[in-house]
C-alpha atoms as a PDB file:
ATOM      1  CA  UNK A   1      36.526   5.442 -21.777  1.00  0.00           C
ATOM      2  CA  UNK A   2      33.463   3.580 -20.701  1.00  0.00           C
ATOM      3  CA  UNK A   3      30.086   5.191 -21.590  1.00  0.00           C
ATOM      4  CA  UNK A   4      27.319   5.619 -19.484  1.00  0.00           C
ATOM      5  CA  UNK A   5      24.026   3.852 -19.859  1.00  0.00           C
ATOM      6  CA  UNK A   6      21.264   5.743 -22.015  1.00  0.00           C
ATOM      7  CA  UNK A   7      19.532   8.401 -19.876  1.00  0.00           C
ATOM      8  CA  UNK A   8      16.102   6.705 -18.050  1.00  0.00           C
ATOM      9  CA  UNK A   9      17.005   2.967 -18.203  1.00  0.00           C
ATOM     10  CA  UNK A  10      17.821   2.949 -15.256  1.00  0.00           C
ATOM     11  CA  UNK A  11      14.782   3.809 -13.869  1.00  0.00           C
ATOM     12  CA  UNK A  12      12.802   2.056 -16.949  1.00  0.00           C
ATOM     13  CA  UNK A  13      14.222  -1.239 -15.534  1.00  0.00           C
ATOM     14  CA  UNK A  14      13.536  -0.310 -12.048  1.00  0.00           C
ATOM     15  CA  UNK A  15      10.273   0.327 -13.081  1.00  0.00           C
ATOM     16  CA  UNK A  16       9.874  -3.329 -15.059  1.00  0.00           C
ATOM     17  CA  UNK A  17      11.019  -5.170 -12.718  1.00  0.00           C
ATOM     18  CA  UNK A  18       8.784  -3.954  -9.730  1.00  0.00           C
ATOM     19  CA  UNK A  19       5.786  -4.072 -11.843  1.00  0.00           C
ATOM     20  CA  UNK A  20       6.820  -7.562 -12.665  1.00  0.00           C
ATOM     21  CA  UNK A  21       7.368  -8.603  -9.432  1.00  0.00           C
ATOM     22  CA  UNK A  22       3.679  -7.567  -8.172  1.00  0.00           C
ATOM     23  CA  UNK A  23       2.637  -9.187 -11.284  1.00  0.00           C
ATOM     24  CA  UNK A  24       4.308 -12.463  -9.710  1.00  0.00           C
ATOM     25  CA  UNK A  25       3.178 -11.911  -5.958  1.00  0.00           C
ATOM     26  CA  UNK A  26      -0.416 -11.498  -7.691  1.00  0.00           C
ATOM     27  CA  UNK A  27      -0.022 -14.879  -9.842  1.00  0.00           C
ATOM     28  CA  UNK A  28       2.136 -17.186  -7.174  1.00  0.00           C
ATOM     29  CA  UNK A  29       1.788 -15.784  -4.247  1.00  0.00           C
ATOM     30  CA  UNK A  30       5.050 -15.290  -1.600  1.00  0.00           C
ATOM     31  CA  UNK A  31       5.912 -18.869  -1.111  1.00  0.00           C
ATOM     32  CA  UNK A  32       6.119 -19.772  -4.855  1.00  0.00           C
ATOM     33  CA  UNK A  33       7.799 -16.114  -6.023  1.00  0.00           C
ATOM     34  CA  UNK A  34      10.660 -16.713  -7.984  1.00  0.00           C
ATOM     35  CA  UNK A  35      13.182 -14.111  -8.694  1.00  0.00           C
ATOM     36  CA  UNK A  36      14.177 -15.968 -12.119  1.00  0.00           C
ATOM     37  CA  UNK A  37      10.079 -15.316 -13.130  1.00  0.00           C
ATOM     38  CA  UNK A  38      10.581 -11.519 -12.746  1.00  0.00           C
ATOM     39  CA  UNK A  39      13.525 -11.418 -14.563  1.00  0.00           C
ATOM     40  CA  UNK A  40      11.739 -13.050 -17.056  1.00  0.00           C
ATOM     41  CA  UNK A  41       8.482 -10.808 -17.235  1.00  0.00           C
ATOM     42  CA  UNK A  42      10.367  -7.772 -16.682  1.00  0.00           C
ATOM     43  CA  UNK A  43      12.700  -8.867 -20.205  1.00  0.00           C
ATOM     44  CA  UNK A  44      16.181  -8.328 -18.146  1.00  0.00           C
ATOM     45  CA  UNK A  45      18.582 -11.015 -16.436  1.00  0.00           C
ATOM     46  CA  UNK A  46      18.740 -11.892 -13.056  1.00  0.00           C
ATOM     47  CA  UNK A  47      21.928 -10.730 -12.414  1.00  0.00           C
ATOM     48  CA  UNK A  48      20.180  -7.185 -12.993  1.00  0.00           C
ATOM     49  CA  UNK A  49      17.663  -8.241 -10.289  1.00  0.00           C
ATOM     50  CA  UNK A  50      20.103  -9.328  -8.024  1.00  0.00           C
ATOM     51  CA  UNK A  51      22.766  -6.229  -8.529  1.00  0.00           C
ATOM     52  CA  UNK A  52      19.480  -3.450  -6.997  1.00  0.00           C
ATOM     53  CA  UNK A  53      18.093  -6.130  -5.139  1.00  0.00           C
ATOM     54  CA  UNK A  54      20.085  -8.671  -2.583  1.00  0.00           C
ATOM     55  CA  UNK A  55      17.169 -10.543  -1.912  1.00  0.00           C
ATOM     56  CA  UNK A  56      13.648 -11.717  -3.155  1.00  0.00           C
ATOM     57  CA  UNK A  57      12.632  -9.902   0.102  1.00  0.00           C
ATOM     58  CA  UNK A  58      14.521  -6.948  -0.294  1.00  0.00           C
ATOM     59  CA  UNK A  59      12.645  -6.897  -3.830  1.00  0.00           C
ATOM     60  CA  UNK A  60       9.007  -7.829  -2.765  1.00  0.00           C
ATOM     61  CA  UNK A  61       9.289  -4.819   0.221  1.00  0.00           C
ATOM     62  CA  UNK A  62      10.480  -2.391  -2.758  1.00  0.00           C
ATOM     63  CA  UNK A  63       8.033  -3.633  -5.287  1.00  0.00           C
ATOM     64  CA  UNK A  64       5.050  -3.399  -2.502  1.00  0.00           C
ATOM     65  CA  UNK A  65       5.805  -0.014  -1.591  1.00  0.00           C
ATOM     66  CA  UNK A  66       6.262   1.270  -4.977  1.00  0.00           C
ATOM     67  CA  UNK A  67       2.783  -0.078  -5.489  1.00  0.00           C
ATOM     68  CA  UNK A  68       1.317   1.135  -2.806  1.00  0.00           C
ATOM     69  CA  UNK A  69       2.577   4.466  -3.061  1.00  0.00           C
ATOM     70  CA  UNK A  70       1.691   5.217  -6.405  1.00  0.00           C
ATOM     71  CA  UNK A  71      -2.142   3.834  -6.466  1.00  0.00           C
ATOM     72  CA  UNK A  72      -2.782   5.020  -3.022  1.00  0.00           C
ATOM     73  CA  UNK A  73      -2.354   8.671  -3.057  1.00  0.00           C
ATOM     74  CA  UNK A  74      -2.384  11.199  -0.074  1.00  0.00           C
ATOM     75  CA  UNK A  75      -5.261  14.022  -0.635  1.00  0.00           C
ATOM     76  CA  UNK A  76      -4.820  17.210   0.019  1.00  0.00           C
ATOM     77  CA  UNK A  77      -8.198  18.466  -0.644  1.00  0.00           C
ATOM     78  CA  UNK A  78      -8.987  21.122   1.935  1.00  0.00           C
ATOM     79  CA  UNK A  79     -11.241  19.454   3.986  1.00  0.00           C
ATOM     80  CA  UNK A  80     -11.148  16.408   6.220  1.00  0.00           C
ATOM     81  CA  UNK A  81     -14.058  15.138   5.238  1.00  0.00           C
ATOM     82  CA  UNK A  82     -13.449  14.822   1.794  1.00  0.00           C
ATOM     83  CA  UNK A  83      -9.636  13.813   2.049  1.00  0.00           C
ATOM     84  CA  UNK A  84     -11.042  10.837   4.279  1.00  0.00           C
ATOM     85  CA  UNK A  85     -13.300  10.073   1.099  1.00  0.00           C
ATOM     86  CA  UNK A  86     -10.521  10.038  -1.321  1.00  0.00           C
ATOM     87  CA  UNK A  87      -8.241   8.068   0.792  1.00  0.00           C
ATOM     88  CA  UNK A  88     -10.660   5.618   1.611  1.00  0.00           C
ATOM     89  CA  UNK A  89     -11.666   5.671  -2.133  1.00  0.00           C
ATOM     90  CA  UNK A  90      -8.107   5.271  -3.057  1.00  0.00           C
ATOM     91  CA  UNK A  91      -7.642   2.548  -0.526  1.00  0.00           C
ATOM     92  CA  UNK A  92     -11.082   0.576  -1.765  1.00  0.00           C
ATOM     93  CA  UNK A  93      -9.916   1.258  -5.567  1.00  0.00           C
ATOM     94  CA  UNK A  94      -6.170  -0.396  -4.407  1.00  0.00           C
ATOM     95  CA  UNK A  95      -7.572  -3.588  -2.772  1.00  0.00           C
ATOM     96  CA  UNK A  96      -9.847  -3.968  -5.795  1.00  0.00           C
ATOM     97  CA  UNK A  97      -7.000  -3.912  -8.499  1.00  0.00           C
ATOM     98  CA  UNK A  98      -4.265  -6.663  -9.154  1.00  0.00           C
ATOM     99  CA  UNK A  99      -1.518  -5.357  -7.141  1.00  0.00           C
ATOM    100  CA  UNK A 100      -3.445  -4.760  -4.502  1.00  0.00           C
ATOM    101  CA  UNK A 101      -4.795  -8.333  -4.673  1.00  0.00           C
ATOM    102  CA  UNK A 102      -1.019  -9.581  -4.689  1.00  0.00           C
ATOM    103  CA  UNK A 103      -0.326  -7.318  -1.644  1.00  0.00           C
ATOM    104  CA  UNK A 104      -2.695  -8.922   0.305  1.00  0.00           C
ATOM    105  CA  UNK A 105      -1.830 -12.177  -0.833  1.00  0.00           C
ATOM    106  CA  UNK A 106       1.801 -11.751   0.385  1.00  0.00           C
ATOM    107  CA  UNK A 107      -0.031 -10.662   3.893  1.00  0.00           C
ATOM    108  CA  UNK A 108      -2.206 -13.595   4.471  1.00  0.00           C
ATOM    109  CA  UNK A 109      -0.822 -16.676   3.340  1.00  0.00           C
ATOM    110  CA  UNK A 110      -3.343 -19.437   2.592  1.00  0.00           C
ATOM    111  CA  UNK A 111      -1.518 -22.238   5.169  1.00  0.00           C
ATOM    112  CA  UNK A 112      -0.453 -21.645   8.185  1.00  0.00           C
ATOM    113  CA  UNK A 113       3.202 -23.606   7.244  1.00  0.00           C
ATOM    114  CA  UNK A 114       3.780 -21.122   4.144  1.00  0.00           C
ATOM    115  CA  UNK A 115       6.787 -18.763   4.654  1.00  0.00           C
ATOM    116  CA  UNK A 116       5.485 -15.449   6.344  1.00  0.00           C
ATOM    117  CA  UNK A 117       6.764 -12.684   4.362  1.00  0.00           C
ATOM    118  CA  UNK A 118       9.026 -10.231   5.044  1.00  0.00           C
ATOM    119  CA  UNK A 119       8.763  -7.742   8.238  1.00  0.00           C
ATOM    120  CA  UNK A 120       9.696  -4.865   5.461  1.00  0.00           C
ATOM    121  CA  UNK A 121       6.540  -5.696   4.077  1.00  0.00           C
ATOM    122  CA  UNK A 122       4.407  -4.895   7.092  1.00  0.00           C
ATOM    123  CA  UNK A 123       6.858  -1.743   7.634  1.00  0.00           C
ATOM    124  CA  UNK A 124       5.161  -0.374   3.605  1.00  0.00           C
ATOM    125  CA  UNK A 125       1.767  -0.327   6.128  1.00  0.00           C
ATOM    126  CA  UNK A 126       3.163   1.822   8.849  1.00  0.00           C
ATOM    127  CA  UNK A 127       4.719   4.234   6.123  1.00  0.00           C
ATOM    128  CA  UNK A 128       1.366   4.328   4.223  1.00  0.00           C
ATOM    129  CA  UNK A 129      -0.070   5.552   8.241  1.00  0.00           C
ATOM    130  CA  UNK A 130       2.555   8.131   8.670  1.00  0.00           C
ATOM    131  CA  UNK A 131       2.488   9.569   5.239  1.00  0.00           C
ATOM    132  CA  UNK A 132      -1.579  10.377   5.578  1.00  0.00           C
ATOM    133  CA  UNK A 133      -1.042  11.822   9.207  1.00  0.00           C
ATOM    134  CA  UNK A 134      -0.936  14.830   7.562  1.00  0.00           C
ATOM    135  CA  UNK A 135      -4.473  14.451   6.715  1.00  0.00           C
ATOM    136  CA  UNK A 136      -5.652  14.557  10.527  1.00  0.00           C
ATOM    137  CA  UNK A 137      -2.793  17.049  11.464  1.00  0.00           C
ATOM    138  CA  UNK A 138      -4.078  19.750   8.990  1.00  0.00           C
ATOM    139  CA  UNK A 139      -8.027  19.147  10.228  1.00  0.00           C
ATOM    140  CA  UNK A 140      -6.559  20.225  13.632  1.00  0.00           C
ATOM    141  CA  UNK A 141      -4.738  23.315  12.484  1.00  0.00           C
ATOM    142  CA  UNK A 142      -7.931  23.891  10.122  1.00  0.00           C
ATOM    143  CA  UNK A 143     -10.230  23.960  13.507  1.00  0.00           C
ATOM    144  CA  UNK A 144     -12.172  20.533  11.940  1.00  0.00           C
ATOM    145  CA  UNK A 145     -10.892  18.589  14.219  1.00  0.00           C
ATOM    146  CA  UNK A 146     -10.161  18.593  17.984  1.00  0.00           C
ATOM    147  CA  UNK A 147      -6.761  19.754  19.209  1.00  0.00           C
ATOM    148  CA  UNK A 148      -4.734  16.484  20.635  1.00  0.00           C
ATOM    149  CA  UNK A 149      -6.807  14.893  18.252  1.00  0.00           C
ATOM    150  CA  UNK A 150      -4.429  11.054  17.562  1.00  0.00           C
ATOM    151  CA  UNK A 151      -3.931  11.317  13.722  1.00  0.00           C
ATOM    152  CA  UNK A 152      -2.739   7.490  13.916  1.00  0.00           C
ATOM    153  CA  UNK A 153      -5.277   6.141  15.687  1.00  0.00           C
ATOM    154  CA  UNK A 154      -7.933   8.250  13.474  1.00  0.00           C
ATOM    155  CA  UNK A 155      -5.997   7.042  10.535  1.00  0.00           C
ATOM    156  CA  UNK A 156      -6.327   3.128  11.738  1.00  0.00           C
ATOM    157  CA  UNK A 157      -9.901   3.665  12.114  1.00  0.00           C
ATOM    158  CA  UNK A 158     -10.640   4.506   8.921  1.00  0.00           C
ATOM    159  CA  UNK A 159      -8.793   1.830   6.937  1.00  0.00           C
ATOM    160  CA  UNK A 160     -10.021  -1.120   9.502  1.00  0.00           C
ATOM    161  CA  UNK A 161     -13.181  -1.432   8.261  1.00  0.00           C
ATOM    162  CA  UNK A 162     -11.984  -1.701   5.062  1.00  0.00           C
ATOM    163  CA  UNK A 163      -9.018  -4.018   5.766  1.00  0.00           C
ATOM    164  CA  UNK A 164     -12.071  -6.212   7.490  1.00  0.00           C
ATOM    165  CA  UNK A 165     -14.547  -6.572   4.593  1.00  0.00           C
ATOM    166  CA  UNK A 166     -11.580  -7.390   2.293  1.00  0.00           C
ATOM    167  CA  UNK A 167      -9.399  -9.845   4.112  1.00  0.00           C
ATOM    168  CA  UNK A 168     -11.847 -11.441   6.371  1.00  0.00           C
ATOM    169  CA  UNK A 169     -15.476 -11.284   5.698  1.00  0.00           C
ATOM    170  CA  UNK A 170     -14.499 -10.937   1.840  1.00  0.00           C
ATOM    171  CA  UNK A 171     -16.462  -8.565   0.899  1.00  0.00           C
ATOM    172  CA  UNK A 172     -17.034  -6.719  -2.557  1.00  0.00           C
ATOM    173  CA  UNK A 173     -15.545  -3.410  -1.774  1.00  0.00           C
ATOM    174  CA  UNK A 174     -17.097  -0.375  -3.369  1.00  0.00           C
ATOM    175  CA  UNK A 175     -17.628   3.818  -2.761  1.00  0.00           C
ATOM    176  CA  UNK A 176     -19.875   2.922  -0.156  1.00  0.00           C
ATOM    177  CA  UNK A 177     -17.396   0.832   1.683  1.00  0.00           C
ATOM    178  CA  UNK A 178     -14.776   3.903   1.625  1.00  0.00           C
ATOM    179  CA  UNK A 179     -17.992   6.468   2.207  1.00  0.00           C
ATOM    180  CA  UNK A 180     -19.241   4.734   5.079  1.00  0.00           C
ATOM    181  CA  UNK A 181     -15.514   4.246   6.587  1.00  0.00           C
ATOM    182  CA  UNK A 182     -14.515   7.756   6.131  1.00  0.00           C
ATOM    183  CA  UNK A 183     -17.813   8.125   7.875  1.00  0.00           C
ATOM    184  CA  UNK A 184     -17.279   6.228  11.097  1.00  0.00           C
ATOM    185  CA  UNK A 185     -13.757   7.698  11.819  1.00  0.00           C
ATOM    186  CA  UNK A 186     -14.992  11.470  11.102  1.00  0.00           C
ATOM    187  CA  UNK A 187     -17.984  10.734  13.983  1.00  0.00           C
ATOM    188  CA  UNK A 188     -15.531   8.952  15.756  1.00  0.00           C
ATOM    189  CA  UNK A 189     -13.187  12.265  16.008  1.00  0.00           C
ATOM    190  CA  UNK A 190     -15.857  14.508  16.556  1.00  0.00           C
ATOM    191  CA  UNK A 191     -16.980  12.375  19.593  1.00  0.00           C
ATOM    192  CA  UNK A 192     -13.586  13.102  20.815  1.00  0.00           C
ATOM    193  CA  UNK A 193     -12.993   8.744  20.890  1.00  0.00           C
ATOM    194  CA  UNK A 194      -9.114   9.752  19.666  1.00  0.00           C
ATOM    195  CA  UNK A 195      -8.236  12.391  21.974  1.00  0.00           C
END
């Protein structure tokens, strides 16, 4: 009779390892990340890696969008204005903090020859969009915002300025970075520009 594993290491080592892989994008970068380092930092063998993970991809996607997910939550505040703020907030805050400077690390590689990373990786972008559609969606049922109103497109607008400063002006990102791009896509929705 074989026993099962203790109840929550499971998840415990799930947990390890994608911290430790962020904590190896964030060091190394996507060309130099090495699924033998995580196994190290995360204090498990690579086998372990390799049996939840088939691929250093596969890993780096999961580890992203574990990040992402957690540090970047979706407000539910009552108002559109103010769930804007906190989701550019969060968004500013994410950028700012390690894993968020290994993120877009793995986006941008520093030479042009470096291996691009994985297409899962964009996909954690396009879920991060959908999940705060419901943002716009409730404005319009509210009566905040315009019926027809594009929550995607109003979404898009409100992390591109932000996206901007940090990845190609490189600029220090603060409230007034998330206050004054919440800012621009609320005008921009009340002058109808995503209808």
């Amino acid at each position: 009779m074989s026993s099962a594993p203790p109840p929550g290491r499971g998840p415990k080592v799930r947990a390890a390892v994608l911290a430790a892989a962020v904590a190896e994008l964030g060091e190394y970068g996507y060309a130099a990340f090495a699924v033998d380092n995580v196994a190290r930092r995360a204090g498990v063998h690579k086998t372990t890696v390799y049996r939840r993970w088939p691929d250093r991809d596969a890993l780096i996607t999961d580890a992203l969008a574990d990040s992402v997910a957690a540090e970047i939550p979706i407000p539910d505040t009552g108002s559109v204005e103010d769930d804007l703020r906190a989701l550019a907030d969060g968004l500013v805050s994410w950028i700012e903090s390690p894993s968020g400077r290994a993120v877009l690390a793995v986006m941008l590689p520093n030479i042009t020859d470096q291996p691009q990373p994985p297409a899962g990786v964009r996909h954690v972008f396009r879920d991060r969009i959908r999940r705060a559609l419901p943002i716009v969606e409730r404005a319009v049922a509210r009566g905040e915002l315009g019926p027809g109103t594009d929550a995607a497109e109003m979404i898009k607008a409100l992390v591109a300025p932000i996206y901007f400063r940090a990845l190609i002006t490189r600029e220090k990102l603060d409230h007034r970075t998330a206050e004054a791009a919440a800012q621009l896509a609320l005008t921009a929705a009340h002058a109808g520009l995503f209808g």
